[in-house]
Each structure stands twice: as structure tokens, then as C-alpha cells.
Protein backbone atom coordinates (compact mmCIF):
# COMPACT_ATOMS: atom_id res chain seq x y z
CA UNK A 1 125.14 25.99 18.99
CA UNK A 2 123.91 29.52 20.19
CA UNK A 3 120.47 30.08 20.16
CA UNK A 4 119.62 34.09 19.20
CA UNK A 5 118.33 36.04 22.37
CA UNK A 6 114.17 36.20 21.15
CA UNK A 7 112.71 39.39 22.28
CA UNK A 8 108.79 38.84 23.24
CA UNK A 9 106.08 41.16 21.30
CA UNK A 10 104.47 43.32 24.34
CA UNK A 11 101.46 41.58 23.86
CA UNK A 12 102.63 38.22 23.52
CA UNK A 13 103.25 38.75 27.16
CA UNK A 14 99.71 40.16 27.87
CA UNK A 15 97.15 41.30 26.57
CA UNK A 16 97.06 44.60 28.03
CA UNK A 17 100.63 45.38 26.89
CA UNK A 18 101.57 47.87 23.90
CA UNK A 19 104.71 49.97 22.38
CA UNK A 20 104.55 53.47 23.26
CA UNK A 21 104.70 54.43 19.71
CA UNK A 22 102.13 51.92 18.63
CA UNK A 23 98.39 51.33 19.26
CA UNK A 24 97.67 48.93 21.52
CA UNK A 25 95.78 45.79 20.19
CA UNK A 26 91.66 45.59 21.62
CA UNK A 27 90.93 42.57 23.56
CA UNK A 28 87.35 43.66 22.99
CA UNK A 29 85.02 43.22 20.22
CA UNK A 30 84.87 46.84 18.76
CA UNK A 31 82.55 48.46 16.82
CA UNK A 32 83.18 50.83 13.40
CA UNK A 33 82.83 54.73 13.82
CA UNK A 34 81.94 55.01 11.00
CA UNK A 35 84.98 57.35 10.14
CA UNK A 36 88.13 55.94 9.14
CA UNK A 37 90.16 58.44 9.79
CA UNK A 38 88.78 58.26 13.28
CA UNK A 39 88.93 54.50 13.66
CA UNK A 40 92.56 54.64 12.74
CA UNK A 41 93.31 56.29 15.39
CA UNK A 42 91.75 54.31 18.03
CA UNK A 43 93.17 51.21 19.57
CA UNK A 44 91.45 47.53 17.58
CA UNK A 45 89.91 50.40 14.74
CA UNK A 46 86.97 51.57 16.29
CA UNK A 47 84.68 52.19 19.60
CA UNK A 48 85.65 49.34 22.01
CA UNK A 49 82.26 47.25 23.77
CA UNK A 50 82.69 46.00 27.15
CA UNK A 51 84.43 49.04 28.75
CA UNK A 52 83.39 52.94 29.84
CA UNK A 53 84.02 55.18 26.77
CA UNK A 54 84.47 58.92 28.31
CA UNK A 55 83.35 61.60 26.09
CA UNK A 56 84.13 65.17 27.40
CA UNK A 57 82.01 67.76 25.45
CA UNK A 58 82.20 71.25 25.72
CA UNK A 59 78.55 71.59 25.67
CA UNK A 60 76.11 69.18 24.52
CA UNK A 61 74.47 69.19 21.48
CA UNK A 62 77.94 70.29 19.47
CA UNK A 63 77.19 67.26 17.37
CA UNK A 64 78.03 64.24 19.70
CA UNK A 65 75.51 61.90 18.59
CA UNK A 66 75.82 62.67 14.68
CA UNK A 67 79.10 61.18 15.87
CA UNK A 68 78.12 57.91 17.34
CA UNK A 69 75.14 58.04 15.12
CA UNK A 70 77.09 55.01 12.53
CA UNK A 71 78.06 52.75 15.92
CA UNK A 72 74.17 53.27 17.37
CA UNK A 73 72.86 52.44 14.02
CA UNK A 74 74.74 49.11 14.08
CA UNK A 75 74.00 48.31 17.91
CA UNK A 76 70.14 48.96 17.21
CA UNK A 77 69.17 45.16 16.50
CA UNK A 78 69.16 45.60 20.62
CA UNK A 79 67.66 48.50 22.51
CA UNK A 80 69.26 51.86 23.04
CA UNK A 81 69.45 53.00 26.30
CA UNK A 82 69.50 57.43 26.64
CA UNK A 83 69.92 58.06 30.71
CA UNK A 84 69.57 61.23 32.13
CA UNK A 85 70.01 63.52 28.49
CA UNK A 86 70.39 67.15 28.92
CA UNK A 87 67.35 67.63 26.58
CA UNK A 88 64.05 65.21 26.37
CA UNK A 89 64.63 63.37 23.53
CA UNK A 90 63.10 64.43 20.03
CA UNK A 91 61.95 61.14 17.82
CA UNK A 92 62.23 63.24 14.21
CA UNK A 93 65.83 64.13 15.65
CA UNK A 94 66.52 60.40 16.23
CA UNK A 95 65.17 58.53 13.33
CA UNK A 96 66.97 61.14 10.95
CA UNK A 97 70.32 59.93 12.85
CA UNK A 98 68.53 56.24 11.54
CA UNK A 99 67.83 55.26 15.24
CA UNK A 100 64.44 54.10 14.77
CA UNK A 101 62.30 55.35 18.18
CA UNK A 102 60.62 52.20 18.76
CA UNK A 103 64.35 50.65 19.87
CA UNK A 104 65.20 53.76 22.63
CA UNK A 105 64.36 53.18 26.14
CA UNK A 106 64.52 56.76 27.58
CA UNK A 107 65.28 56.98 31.62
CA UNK A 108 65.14 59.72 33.97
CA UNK A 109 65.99 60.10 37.24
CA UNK A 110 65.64 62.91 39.98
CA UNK A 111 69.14 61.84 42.56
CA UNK A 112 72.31 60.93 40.69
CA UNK A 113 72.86 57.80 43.16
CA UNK A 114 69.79 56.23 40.92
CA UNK A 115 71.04 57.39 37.81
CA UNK A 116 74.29 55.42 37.98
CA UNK A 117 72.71 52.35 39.71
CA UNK A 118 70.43 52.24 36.75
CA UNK A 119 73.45 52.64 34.49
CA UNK A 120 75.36 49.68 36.32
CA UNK A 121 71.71 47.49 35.96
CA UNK A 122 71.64 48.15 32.70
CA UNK A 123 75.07 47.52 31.76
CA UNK A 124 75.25 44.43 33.74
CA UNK A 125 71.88 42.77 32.28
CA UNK A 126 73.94 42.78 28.82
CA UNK A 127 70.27 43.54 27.18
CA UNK A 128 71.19 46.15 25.21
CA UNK A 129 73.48 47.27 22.71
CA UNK A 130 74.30 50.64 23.76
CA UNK A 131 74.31 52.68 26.83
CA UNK A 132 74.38 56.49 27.08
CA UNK A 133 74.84 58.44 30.18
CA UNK A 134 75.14 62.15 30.60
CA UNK A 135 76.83 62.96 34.00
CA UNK A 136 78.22 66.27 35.67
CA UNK A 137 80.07 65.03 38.14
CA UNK A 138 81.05 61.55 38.88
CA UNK A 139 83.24 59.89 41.82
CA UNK A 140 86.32 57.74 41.24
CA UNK A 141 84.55 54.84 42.77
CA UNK A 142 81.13 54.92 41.11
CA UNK A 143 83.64 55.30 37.33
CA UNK A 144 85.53 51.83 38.89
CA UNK A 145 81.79 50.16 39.52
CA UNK A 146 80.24 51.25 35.67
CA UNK A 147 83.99 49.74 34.45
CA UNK A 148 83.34 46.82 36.17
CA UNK A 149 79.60 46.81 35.11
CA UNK A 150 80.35 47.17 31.39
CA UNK A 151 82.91 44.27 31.50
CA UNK A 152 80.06 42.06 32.29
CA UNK A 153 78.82 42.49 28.29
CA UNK A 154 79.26 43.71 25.16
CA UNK A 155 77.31 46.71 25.74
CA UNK A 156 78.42 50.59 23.96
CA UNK A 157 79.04 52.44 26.91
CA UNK A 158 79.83 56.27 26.36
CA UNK A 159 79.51 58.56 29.14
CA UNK A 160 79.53 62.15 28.13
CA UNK A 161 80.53 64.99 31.01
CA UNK A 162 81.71 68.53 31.04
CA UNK A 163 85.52 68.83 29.47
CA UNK A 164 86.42 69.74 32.87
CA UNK A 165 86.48 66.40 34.40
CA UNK A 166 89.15 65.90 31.82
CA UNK A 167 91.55 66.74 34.76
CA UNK A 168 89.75 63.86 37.08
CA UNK A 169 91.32 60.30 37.25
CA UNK A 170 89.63 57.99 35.43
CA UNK A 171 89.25 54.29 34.92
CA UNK A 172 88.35 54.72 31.66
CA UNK A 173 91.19 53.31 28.76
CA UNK A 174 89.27 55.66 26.43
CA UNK A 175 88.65 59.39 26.64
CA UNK A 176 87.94 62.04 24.04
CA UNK A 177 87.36 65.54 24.00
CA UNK A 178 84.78 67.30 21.78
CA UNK A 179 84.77 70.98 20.82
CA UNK A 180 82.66 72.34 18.10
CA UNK A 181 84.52 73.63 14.72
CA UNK A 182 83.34 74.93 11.70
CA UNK A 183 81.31 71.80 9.91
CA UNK A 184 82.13 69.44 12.48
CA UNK A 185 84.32 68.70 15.71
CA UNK A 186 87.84 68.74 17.12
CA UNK A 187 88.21 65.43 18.80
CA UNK A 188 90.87 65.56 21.15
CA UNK A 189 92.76 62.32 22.70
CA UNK A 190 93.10 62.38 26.20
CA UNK A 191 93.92 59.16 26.92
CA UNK A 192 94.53 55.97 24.56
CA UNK A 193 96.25 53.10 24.81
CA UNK A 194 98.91 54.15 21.99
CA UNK A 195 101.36 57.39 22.08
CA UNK A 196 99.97 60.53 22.79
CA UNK A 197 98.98 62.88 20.07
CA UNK A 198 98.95 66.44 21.31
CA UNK A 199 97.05 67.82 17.98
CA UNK A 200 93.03 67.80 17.72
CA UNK A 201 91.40 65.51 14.99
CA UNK A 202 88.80 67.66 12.72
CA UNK A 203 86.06 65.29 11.92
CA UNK A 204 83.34 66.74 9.39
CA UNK A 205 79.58 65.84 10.23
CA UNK A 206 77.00 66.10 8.26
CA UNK A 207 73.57 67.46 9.32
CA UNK A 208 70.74 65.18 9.77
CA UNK A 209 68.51 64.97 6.88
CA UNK A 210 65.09 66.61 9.28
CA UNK A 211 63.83 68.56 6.11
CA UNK A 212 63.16 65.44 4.06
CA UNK A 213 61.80 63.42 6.80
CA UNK A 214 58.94 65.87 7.30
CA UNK A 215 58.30 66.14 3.72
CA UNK A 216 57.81 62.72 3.52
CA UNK A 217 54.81 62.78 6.05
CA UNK A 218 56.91 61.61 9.29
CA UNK A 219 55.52 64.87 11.19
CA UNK A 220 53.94 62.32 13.63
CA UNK A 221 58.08 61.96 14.81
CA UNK A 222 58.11 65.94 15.86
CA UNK A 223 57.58 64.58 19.38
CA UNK A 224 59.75 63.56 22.05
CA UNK A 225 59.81 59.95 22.77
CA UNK A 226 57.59 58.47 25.30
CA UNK A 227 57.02 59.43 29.27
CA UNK A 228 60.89 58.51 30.21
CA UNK A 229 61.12 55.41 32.90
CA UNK A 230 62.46 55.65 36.17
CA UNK A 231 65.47 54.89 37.07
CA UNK A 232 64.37 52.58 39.62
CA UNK A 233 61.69 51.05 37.50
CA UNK A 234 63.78 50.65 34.65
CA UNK A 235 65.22 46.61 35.18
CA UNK A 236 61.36 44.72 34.80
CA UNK A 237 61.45 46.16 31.15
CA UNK A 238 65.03 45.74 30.44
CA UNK A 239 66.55 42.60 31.78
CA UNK A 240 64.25 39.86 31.21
């Protein structure tokens, strides 16, 4: 008797194999955009946890947080960590995205070297449900340490930097570009685990609902958050 010749899914041979015309399966738990037509496009339907998410704006404040605003909301049961934002943070701003203030740590930081060792504390501590770093320039080695770092959890890791660095290697098995367009952005996909798709996906956002917040007698939010912790001082308040 002749057995038929079997031919092995990809992934049935590991984990981190996929078809080049097919999205790769996530071995991580991932979290809901909040868009479908986003999350079907992203490998295991949504933002993966456990692993640096690159995000390469054009300039921030194009809308990038109304974008992860859906995946923060979920992660806030935990803290919410904003290091080293272009902008001090504004708490009307926030709790309009639905991230209440009283779950962001803020954290600045004057050298870059303790901006990413905070990040890799923080990431490694698994204390928190999301991470958010804004970086200009980053080294190959310190992207390979925050990979490493976020593998240690199941913490939201997006780093947003310039769409330059777009051209820079990457550890990353996630990157997106963001460009404004009319009522919302162009997300582009510059690297997925899945075939490449050369066209931009528009995603409408809506605006935050500000107005109706401060008619409702939250004017004591039209603050930024709290003095922001040091980098360096950061860990007693976050991993205990």
C-alpha cells in the first residue's frame, strides 16, 4: 500500500512560519484595534502584546493615539505608561480618548540612554498594560534589548519615531506608517508577517468628544497630568 506524500502546514513546523500570500498566525495574545478593517489586516487580528510595535508618524499628533485609543482603553485595568511624549500630556485630552488620568504614569527624561533603560524596566516588570515611547533616533542594539524586554510580558509596546527610520533595520515583526488624510490616516505596512501590500489603508477617526466633557463640569481635566517621574526614579512606583 502507498501512503500519499503529506505536505506539512508552515506552521505545523513552527510557529514562526507562514505562506507568503497568507497572514502569519500570532503566537501572542493580541489585543482588538478596535477597527476591523484594520485588524484584518494584521497577523492573529489585532495589536500583538509581548513584542515592539513600530509606529512611524509623519509628525505627531496626526491622530496616533485616537488610533490606539480602543487597545489603551482595554489595557487600562493596568497602568499606562507615556515616556518621553513630544507634548506634556493634557488630562481633558486623555479621558475624552476614555483613558482615565488616574491610570497614566507620565515619565520624562533629559539623556536618551535613561529613556530606553526606563522603557526596558518597565517592560520587563510586566506591571503594566501598555507602554508608549516616542524616540528620534534609536540603535539596532538598544531595538534588539526593548524586543527582548517586551517578550518578558504581555505588555502593549508601540514605539512611535519619525517615518524616516522606516529605512533602518529593525527587530520589530510589526511596523506601520502614519500620514494624515482627510478625516483620518493612511496606515501604511512596512513590514508584516503576511505578503506585502504596497497600497495605504485609509482609516477614519473620529474626534474626541472635548466639547461635551467641559460642558459637563470636567474643566478641572484642562491640565496636564501630574509633575512627570524620572526616568531613573520611575521602577519604586512601578514594579512592586
Amino acid at each position: 500500500m502507498i501512503t500519499p506524500h503529506l505536505h506539512p502546514t508552515p506552521e505545523s513546523l513552527h510557529p514562526s512560519l507562514w505562506r507568503a500570500s497568507q497572514l502569519a498566525h500570532s503566537s501572542a495574545r493580541c489585543v482588538d484595534t478596535g477597527y476591523p478593517t484594520l485588524s484584518s489586516q494584521l497577523p492573529g487580528g489585532g495589536w500583538p502584546t509581548g513584542t515592539l510595535i513600530d509606529l512611524l508618524v509623519q509628525q505627531a499628533g496626526i491622530g496616533e493615539l485616537r488610533l490606539l485609543r480602543p487597545a489603551l482603553a482595554a489595557a487600562a485595568s493596568r497602568r499606562i505608561v507615556l515616556l518621553q511624549p513630544p507634548h506634556a500630556p493634557q488630562a481633558l485630552a486623555l479621558a475624552a480618548l476614555g483613558l482615565p488620568p488616574s491610570q497614566l504614569v507620565w515619565i520624562r527624561s533629559t539623556r536618551s540612554a535613561d529613556t530606553l533603560w526606563a522603557a526596558e524596566q518597565v517592560l520587563r516588570s510586566g506591571s503594566c498594560g501598555a507602554l508608549l515611547l516616542w524616540q528620534n533616533h534609536a540603535r539596532s542594539e538598544s531595538l534588539r534589548r526593548l524586543h527582548l524586554a517586551a517578550q518578558c510580558g504581555e505588555t502593549l509596546f508601540f514605539m512611535f519615531r519619525p517615518l524616516a527610520a522606516a529605512q533602518d533595520a529593525s527587530p520589530s515583526p510589526l511596523r506601520l506608517s502614519l500620514r494624515p488624510a482627510a478625516g483620518g490616516l493612511d496606515i501604511g505596512f512596512v513590514k508584516r508577517r503576511g505578503p506585502q501590500r504596497d497600497a495605504p489603508l485609509f482609516l477614519p477617526l473620529s474626534l474626541p468628544l472635548t466639547s461635551s466633557l467641559l460642558q459637563q463640569r470636567h474643566a478641572s481635566l484642562d491640565r496636564p497630568l501630574p509633575v512627570p517621574l524620572t526616568a531613573r526614579g520611575v521602577l519604586p512606583e512601578l514594579v512592586q
